[in-house]
N, C-alpha and C. Protein backbone atom coordinates (compact mmCIF):
# COMPACT_ATOMS: atom_id res chain seq x y z
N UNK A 1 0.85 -1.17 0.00
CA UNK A 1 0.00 0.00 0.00
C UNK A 1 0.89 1.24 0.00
N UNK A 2 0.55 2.10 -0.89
CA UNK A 2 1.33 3.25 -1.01
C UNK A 2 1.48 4.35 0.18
N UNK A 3 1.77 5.24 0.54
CA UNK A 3 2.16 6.42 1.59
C UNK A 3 0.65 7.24 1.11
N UNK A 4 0.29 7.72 -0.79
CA UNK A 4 -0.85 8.71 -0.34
C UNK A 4 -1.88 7.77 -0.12
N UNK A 5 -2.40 6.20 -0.64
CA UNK A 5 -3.24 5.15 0.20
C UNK A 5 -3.65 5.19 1.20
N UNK A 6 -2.25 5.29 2.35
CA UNK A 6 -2.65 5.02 3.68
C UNK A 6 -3.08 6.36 4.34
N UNK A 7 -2.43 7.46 3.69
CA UNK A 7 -3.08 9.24 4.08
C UNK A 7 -4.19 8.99 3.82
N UNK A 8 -4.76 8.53 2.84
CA UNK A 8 -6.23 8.53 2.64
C UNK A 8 -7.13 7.40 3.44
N UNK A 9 -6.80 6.65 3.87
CA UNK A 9 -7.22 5.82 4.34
C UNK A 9 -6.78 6.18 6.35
N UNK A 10 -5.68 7.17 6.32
CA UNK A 10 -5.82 7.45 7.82
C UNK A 10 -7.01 8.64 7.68
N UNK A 11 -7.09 9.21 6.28
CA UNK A 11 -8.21 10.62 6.69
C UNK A 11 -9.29 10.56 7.19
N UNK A 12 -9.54 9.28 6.19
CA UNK A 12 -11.18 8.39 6.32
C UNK A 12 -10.93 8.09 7.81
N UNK A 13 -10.06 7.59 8.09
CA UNK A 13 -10.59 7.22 9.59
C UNK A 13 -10.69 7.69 10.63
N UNK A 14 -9.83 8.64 10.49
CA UNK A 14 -10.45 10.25 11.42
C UNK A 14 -11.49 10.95 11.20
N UNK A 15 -12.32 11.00 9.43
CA UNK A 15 -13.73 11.70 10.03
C UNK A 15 -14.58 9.95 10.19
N UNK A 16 -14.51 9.77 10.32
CA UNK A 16 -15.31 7.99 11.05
C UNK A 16 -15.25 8.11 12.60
N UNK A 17 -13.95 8.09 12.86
CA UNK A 17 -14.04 8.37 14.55
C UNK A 17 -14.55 9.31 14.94
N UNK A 18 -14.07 10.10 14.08
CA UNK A 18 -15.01 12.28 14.83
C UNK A 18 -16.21 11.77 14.71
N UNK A 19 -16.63 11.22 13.77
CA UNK A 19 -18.38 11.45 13.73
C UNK A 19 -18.61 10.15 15.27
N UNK A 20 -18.05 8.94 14.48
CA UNK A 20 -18.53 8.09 16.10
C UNK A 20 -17.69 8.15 17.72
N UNK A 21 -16.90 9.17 17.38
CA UNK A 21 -16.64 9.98 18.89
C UNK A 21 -18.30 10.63 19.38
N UNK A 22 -18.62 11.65 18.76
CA UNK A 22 -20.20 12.42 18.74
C UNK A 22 -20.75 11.81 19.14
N UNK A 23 -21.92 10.57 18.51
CA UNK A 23 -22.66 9.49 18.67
C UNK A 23 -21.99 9.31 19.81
N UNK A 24 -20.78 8.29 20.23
CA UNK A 24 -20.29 8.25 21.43
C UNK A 24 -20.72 8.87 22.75
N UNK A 25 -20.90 9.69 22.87
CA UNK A 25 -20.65 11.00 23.62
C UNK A 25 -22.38 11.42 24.05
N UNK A 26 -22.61 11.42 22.81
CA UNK A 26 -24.43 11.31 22.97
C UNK A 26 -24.94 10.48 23.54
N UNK A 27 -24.61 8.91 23.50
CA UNK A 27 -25.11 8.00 23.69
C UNK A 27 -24.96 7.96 25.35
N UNK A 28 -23.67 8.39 25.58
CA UNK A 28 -23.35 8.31 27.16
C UNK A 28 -24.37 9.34 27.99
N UNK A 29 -24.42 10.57 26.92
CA UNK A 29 -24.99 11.40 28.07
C UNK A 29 -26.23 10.78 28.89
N UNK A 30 -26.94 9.87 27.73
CA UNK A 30 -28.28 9.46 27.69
C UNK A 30 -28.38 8.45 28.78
N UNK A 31 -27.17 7.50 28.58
CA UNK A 31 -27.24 6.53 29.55
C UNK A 31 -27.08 7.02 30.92
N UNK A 32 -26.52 7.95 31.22
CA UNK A 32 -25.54 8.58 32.23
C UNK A 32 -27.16 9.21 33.30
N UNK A 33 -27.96 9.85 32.05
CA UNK A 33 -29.18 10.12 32.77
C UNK A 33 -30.08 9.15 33.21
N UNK A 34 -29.90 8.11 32.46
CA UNK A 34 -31.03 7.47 33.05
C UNK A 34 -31.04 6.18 34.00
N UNK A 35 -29.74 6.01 33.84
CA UNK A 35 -29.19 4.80 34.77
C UNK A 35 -29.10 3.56 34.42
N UNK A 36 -29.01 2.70 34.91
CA UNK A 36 -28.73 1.18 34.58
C UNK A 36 -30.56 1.09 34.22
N UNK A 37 -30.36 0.07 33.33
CA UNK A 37 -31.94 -0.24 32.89
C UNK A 37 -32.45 -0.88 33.81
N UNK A 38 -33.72 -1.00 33.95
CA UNK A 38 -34.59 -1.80 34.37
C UNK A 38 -34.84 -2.94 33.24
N UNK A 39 -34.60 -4.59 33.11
CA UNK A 39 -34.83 -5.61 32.52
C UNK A 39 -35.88 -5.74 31.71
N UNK A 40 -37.43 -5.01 32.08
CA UNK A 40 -38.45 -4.77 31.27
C UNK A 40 -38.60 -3.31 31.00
N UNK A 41 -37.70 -2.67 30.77
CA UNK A 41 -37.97 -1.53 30.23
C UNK A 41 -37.32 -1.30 28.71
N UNK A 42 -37.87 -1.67 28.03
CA UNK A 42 -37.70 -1.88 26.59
C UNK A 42 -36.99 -0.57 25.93
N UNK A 43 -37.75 0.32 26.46
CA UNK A 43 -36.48 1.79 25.87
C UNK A 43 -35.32 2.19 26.43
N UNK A 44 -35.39 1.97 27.74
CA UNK A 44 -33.88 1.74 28.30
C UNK A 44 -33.00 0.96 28.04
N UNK A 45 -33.08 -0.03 27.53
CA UNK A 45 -32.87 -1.41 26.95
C UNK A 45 -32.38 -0.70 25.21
N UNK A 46 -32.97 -0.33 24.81
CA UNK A 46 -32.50 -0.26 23.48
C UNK A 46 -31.66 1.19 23.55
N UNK A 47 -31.78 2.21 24.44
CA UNK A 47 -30.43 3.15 24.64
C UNK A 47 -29.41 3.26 25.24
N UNK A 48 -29.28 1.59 25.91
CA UNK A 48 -27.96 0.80 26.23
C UNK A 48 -27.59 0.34 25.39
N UNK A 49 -28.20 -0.52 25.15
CA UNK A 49 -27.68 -1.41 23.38
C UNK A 49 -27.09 -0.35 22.40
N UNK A 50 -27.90 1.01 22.09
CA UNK A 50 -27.19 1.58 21.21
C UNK A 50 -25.78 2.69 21.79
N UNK A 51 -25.65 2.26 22.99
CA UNK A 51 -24.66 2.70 23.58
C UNK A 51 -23.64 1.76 23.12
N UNK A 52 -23.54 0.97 23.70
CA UNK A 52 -22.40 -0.64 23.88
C UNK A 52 -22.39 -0.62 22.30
N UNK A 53 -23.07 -0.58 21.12
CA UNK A 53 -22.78 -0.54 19.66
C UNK A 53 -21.90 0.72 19.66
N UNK A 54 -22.45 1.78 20.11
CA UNK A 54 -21.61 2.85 19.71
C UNK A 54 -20.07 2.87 20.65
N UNK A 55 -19.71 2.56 21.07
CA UNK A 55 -18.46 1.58 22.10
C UNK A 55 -17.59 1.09 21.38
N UNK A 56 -18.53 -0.19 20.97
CA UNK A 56 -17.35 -1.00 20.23
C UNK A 56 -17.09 -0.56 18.67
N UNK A 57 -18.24 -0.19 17.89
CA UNK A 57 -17.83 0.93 16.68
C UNK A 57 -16.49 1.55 16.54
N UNK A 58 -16.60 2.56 17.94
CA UNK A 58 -15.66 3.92 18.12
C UNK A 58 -14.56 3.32 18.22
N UNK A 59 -14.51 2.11 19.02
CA UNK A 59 -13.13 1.33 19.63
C UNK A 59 -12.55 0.14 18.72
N UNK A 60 -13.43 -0.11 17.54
CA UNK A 60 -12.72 -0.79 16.47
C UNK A 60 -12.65 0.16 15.49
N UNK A 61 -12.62 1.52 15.41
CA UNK A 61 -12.26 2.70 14.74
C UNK A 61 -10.70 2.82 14.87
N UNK A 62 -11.07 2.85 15.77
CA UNK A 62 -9.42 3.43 16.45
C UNK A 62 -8.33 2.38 16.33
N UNK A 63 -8.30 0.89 17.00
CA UNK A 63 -8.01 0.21 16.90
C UNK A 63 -7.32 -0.62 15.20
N UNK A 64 -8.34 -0.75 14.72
CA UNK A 64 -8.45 -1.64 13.39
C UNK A 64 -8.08 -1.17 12.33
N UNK A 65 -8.82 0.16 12.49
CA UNK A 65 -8.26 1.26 10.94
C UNK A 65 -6.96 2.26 11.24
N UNK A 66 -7.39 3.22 11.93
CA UNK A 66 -6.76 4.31 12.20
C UNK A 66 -5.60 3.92 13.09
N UNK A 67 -5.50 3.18 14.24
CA UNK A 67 -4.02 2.64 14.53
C UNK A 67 -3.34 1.74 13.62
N UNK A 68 -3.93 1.10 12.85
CA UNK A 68 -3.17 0.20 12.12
C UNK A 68 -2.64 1.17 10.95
N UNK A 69 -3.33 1.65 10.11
CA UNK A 69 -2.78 2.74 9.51
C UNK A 69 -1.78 3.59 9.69
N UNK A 70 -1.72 4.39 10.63
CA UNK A 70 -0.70 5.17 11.40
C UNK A 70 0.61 4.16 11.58
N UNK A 71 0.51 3.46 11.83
CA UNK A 71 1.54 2.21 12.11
C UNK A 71 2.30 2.24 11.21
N UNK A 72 1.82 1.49 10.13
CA UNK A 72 1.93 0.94 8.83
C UNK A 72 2.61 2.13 7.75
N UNK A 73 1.98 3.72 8.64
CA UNK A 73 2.80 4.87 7.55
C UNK A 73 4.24 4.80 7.70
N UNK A 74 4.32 4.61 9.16
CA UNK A 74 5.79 4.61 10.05
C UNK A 74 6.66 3.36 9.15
N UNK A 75 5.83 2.45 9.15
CA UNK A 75 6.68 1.49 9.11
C UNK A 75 5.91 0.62 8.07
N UNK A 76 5.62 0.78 6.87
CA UNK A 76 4.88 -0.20 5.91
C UNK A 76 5.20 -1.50 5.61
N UNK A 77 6.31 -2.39 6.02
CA UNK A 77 6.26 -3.53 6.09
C UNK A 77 6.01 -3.86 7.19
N UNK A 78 5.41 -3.27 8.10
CA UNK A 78 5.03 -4.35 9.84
C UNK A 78 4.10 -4.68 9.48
N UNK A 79 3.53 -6.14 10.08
CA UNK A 79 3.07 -7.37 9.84
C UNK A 79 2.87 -7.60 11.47
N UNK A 80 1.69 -8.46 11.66
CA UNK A 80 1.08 -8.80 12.55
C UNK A 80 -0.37 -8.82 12.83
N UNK A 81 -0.43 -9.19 14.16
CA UNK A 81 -2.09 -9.73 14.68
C UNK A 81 -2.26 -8.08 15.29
N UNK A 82 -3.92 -7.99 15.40
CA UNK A 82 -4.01 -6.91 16.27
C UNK A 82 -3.11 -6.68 17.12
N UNK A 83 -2.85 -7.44 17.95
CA UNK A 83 -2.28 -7.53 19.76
C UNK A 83 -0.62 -6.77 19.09
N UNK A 84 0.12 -6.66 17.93
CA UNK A 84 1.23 -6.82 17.24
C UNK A 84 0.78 -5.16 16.93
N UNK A 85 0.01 -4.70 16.92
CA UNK A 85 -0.54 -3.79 15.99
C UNK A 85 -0.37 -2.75 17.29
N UNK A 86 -1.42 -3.11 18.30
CA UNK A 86 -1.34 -2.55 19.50
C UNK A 86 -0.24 -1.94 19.41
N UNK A 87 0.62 -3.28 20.13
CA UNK A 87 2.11 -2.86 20.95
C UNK A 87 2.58 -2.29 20.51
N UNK A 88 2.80 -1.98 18.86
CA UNK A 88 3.64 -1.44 18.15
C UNK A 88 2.88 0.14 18.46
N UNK A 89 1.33 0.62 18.52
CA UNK A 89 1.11 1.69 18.55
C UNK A 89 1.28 2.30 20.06
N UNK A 90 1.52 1.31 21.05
CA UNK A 90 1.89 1.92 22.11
C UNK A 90 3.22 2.67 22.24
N UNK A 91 4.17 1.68 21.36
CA UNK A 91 5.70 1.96 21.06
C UNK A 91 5.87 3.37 21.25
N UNK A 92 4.83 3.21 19.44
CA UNK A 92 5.64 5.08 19.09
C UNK A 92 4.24 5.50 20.05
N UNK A 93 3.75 5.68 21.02
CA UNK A 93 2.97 6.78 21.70
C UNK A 93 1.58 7.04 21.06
N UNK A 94 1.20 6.26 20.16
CA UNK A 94 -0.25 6.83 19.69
C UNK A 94 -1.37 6.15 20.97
N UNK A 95 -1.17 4.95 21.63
CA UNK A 95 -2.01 4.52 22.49
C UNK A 95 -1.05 4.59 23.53
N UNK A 96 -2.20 4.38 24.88
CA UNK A 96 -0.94 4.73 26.37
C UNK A 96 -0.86 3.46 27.03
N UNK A 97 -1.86 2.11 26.43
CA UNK A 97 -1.85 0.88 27.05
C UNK A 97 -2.43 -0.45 26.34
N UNK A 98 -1.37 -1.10 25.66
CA UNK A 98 -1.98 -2.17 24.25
C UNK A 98 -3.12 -3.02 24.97
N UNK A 99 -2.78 -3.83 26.37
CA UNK A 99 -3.17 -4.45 27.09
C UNK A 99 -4.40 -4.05 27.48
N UNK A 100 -4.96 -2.45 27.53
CA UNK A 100 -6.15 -2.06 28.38
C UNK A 100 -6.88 -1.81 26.93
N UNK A 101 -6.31 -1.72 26.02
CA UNK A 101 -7.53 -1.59 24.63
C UNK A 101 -7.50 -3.45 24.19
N UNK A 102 -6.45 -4.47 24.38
CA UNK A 102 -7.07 -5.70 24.21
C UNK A 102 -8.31 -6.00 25.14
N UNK A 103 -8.67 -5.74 25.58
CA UNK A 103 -9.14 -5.65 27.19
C UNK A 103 -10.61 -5.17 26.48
N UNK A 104 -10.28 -4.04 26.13
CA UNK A 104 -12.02 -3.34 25.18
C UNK A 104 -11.99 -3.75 24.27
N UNK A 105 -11.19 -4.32 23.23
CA UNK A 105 -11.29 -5.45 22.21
C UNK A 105 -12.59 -7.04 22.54
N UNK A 106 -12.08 -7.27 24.22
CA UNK A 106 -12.57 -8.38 24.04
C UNK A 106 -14.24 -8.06 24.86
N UNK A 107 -14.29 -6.82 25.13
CA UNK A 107 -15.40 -6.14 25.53
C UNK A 107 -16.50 -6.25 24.36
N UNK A 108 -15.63 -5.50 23.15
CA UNK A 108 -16.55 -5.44 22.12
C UNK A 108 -16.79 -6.83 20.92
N UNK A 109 -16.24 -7.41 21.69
CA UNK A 109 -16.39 -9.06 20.85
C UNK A 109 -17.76 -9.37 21.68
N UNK A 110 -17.57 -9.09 22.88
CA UNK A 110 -18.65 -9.70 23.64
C UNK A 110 -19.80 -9.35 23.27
N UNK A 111 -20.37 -7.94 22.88
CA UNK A 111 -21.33 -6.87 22.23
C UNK A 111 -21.68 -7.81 20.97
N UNK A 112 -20.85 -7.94 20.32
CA UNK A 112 -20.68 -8.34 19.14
C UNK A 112 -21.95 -9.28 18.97
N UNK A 113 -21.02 -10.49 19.94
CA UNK A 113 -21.40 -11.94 19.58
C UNK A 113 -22.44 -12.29 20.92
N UNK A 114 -22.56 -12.12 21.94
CA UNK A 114 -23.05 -12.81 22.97
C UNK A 114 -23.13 -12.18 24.10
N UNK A 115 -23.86 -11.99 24.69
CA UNK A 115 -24.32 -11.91 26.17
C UNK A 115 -25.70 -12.24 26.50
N UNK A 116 -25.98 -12.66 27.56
CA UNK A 116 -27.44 -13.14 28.09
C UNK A 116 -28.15 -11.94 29.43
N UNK A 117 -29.26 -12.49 29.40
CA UNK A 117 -29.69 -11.67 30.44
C UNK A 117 -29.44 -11.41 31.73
N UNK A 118 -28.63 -12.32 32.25
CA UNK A 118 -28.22 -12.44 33.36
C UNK A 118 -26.69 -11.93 33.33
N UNK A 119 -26.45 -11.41 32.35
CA UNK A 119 -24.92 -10.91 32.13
C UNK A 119 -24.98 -9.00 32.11
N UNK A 120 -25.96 -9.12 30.94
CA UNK A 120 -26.11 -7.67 30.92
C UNK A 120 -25.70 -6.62 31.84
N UNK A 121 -26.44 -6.82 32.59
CA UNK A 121 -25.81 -5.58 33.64
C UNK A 121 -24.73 -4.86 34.08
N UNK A 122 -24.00 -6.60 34.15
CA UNK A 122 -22.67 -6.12 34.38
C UNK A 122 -21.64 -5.94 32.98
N UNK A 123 -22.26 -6.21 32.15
CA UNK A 123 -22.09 -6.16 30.81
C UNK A 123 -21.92 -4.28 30.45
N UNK A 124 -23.11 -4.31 30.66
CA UNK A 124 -23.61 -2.24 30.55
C UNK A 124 -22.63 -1.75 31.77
N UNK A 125 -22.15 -2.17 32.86
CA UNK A 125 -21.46 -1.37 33.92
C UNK A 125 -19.86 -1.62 33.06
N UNK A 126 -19.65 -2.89 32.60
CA UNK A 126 -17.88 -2.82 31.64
C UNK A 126 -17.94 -1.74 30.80
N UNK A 127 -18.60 -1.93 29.82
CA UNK A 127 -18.58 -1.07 28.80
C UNK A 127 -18.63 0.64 29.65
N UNK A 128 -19.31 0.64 30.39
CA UNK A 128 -19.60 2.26 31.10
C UNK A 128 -18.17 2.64 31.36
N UNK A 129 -17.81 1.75 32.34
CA UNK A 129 -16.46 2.22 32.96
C UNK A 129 -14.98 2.48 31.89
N UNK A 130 -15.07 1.85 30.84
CA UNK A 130 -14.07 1.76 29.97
C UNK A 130 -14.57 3.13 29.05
N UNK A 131 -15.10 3.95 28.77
CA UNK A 131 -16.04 4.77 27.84
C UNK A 131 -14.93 5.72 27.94
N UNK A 132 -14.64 6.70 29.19
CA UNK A 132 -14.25 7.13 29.46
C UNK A 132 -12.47 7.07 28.94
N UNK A 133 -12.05 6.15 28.86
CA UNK A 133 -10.81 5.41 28.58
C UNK A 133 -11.15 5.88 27.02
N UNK A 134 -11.84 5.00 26.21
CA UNK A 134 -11.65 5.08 24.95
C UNK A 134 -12.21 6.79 24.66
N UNK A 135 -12.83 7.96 25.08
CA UNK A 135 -13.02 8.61 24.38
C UNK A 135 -12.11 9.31 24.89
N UNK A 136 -11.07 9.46 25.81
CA UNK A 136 -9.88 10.10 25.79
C UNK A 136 -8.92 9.94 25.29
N UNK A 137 -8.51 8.19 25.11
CA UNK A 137 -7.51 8.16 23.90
C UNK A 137 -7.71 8.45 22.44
N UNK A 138 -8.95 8.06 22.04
CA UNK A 138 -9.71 8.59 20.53
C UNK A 138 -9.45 9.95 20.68
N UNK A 139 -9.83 11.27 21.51
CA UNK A 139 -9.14 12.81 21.37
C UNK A 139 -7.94 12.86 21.43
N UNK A 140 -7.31 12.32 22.42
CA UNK A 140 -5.84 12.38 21.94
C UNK A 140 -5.20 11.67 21.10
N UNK A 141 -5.13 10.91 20.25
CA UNK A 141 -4.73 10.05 18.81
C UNK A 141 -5.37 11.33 18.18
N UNK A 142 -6.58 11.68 17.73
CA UNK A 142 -6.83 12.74 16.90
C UNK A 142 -6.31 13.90 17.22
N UNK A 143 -5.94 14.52 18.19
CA UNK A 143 -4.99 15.75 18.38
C UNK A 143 -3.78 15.32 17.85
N UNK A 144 -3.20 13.99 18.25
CA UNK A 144 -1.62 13.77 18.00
C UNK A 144 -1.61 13.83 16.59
N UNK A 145 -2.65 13.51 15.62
CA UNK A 145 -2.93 13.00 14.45
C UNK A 145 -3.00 14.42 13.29
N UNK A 146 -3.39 15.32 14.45
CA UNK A 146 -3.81 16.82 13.50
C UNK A 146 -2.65 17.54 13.34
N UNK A 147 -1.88 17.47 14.96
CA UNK A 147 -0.74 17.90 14.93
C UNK A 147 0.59 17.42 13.74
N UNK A 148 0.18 16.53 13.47
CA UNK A 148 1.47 16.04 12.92
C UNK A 148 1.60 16.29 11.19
């Protein structure tokens, strides 16, 4: 992949994150007001869900495209698994902890693929507590990103 490829393909992925930073951010306020759901409350229920989507979205934004990209400008023959991808973006300073975004990696697998009712809750309290984490490293990767 060429150098203007991956510019274009890091641009795209900075307005992708800006926009699902927003959504992000919205979604929290919402949850933030209204609290942990109640199990039969069907609209609370679906503005968690579109929380925890907008989560793992933002956090395989960052992750999948836009760190791997950035990487790859530095260094266009590195090769590897996510976890390879990480470390390497912790290296040069674009992330502050490979280990705590594998961590929301396997958060948003969980979103993804599976959870039950008896999980949820504490399901919606992971994702809550980590939010915070990912929308501060997502502003700072995009500051480091504008700056440069």
């Amino acid at each position: 992949m060429s150098i203007l490829d991956l510019n274009k393909q890091i641009e795209a992925s900075v307005e992708e994150a800006e926009f699902s930073l927003k959504h992000l951010e919205y979604s929290l306020g919402k949850v933030q007001k209204i609290g942990l759901p109640n199990l039969d409350d069907m609209e609370a229920l679906e503005t968690w869900e579109s929380f925890t989507s907008r989560f793992s979205r933002l956090s395989d934004i960052l992750a999948k495209k836009l760190l791997r990209s950035l990487v790859l400008k530095g260094d266009p023959s590195f090769r590897g698994s996510l976890m390879d991808f990480l470390n390497q973006g912790e290296k040069l300073g674009y992330i502050s902890d490979a280990n705590k975004w594998w961590a929301i990696r396997s958060l948003r697998n969980k979103e993804a693929h599976e959870y039950n009712r008896a999980e949820i809750i504490p399901f919606f309290k992971s994702i809550l507590a980590e939010t915070e984490f990912v929308v501060s490293e997502t502003k700072e990767l995009l500051r480091k990103n504008a700056a440069s």
